[in-house]
N, C-alpha and C. Protein backbone atom coordinates (compact mmCIF):
# COMPACT_ATOMS: atom_id res chain seq x y z
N UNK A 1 0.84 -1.18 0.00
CA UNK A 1 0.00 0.00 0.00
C UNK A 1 0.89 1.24 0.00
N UNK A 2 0.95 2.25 -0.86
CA UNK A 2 1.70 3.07 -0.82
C UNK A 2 0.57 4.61 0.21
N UNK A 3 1.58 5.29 0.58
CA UNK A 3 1.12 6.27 1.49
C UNK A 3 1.82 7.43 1.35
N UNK A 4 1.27 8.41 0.52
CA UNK A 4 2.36 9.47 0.49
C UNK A 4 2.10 10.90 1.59
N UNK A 5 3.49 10.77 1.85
CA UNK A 5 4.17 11.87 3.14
C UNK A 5 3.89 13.15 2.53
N UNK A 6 4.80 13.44 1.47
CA UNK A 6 5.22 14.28 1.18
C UNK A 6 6.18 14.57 -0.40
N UNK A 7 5.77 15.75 -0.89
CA UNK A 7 6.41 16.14 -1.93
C UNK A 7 7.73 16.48 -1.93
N UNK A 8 8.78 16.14 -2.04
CA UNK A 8 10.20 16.51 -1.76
C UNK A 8 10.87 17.12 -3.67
N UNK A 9 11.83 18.24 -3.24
CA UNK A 9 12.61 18.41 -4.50
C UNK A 9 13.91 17.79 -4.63
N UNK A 10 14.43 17.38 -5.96
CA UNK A 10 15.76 16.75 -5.73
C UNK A 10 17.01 17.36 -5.90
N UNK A 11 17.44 17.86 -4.84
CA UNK A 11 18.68 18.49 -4.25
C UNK A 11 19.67 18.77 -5.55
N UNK A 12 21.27 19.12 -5.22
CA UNK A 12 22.17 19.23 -5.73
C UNK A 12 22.94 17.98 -5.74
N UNK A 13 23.80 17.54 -6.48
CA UNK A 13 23.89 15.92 -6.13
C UNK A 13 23.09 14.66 -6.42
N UNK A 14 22.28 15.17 -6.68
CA UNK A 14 21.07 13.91 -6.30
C UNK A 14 20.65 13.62 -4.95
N UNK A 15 20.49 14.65 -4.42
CA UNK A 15 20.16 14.44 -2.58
C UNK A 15 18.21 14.60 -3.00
N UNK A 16 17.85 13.60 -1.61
CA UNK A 16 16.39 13.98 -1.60
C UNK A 16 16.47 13.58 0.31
N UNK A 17 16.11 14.98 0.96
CA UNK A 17 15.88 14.46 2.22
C UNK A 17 14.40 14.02 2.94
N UNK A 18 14.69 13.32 3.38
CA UNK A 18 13.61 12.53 4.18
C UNK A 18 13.01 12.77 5.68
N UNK A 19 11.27 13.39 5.49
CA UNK A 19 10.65 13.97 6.69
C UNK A 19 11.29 12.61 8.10
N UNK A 20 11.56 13.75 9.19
CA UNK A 20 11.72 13.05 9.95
C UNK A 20 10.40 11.72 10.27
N UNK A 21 9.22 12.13 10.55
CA UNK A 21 7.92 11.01 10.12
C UNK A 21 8.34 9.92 9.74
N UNK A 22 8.48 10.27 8.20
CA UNK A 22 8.27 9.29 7.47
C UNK A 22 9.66 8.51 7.77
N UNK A 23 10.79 8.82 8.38
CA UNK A 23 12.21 7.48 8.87
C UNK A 23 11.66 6.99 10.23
N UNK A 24 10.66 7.79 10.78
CA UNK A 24 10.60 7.38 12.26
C UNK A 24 9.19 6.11 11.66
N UNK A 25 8.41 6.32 10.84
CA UNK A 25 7.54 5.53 10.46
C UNK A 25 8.14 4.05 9.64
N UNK A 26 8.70 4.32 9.11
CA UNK A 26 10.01 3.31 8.92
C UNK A 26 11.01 2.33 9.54
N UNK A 27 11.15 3.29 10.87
CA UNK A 27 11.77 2.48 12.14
C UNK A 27 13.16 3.01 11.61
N UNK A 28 13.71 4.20 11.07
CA UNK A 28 14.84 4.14 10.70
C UNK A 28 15.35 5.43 11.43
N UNK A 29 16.10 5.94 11.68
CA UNK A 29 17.17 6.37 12.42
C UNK A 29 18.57 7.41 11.48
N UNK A 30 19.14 8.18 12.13
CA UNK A 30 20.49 8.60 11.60
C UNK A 30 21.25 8.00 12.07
N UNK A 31 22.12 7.82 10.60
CA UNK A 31 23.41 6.82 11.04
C UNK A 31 22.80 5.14 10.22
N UNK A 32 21.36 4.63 10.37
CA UNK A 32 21.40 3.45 9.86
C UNK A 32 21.83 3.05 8.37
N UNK A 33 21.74 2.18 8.20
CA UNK A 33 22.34 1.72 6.82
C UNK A 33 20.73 1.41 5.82
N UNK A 34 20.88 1.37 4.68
CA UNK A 34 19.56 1.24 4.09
C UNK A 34 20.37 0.63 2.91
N UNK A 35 19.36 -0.24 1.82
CA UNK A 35 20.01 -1.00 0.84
C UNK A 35 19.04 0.31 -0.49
N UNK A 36 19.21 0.63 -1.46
CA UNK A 36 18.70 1.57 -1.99
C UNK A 36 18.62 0.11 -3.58
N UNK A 37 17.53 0.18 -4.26
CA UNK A 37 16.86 -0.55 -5.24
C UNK A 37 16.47 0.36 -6.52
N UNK A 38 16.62 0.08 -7.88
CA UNK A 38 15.83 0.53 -8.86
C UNK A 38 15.05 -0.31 -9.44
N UNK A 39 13.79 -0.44 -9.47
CA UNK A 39 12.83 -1.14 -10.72
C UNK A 39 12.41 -0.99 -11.93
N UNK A 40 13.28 -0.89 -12.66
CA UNK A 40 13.62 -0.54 -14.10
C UNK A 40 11.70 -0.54 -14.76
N UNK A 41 11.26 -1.85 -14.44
CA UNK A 41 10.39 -1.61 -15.28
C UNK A 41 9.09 -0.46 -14.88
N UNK A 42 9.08 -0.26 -13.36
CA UNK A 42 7.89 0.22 -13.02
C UNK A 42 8.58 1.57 -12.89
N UNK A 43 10.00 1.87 -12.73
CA UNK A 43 10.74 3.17 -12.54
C UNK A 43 10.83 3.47 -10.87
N UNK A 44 10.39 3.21 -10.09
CA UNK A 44 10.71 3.18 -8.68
C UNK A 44 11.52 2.33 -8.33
N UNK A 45 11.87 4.15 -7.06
CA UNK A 45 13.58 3.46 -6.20
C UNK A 45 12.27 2.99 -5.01
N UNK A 46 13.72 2.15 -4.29
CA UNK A 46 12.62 1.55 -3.32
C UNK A 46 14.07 2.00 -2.02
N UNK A 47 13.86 2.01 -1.13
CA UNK A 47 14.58 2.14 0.37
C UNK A 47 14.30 1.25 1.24
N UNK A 48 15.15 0.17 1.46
CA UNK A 48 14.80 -0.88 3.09
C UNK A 48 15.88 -1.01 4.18
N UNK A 49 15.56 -1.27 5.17
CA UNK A 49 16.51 -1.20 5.80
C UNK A 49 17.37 -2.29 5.26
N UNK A 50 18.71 -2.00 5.69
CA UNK A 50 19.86 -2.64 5.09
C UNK A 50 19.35 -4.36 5.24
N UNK A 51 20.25 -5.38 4.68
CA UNK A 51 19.57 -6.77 4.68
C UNK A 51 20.16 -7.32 6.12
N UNK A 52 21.86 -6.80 6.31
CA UNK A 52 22.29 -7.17 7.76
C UNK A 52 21.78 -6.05 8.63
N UNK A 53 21.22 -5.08 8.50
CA UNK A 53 20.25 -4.61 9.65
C UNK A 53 19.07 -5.36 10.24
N UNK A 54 18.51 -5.28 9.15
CA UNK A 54 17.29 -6.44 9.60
C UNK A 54 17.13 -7.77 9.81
N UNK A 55 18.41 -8.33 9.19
CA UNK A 55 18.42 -9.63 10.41
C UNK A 55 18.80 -10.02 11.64
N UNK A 56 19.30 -8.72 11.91
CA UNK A 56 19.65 -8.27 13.38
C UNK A 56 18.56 -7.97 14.26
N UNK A 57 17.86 -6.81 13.63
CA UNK A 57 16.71 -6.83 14.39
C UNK A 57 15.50 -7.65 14.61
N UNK A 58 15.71 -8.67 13.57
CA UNK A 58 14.78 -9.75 14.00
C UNK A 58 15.12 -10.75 14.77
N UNK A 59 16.94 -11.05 14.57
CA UNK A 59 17.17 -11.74 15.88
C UNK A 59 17.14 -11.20 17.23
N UNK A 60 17.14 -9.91 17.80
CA UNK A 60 16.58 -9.47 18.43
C UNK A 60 14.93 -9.58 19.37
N UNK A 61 14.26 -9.55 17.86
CA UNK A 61 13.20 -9.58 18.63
C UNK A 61 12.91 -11.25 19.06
N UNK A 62 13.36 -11.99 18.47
CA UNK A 62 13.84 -13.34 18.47
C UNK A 62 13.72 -13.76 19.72
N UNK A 63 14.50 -13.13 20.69
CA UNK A 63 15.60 -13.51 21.39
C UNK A 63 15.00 -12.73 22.65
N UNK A 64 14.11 -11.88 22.70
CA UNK A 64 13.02 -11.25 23.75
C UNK A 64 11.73 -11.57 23.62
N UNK A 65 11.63 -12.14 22.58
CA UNK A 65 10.38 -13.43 22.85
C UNK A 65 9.00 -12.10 21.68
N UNK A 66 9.66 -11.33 21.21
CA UNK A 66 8.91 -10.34 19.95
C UNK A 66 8.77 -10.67 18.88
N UNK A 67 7.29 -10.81 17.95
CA UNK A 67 7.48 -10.84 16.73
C UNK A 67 7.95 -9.97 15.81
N UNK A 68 8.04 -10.56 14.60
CA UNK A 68 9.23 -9.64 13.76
C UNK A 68 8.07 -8.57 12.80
């Protein structure tokens, strides 16, 4: 389901910054790592948390008795 935040412009560089919300809605943080994706055919980037982030945090929740 897509949910849009917000209209952002794209920087100098290729920067696009991200409402605090929408990383805290994410579960993401400064400083985390994220794996960044293109889908050629549909044209969307996609953002997830990194792949060794999140198997961290699921062993985590693992391991305190939390689902993932």
């Amino acid at each position: 389901m897509k949910v849009l935040f917000d209209t952002r412009r794209i920087q100098k560089l290729g920067r696009v910054a991200l409402s605090e919300q929408l990383l805290r809605n994410a579960g993401l943080e400064e400083g985390d790592q994220v794996d960044i994706y293109f889908d050629a055919i549909t044209k969307r980037i996609i953002i997830e948390p990194a792949a060794q982030v999140a198997e961290q945090v699921a062993s985590q929740n693992l391991a305190s008795g939390r689902k993932a």
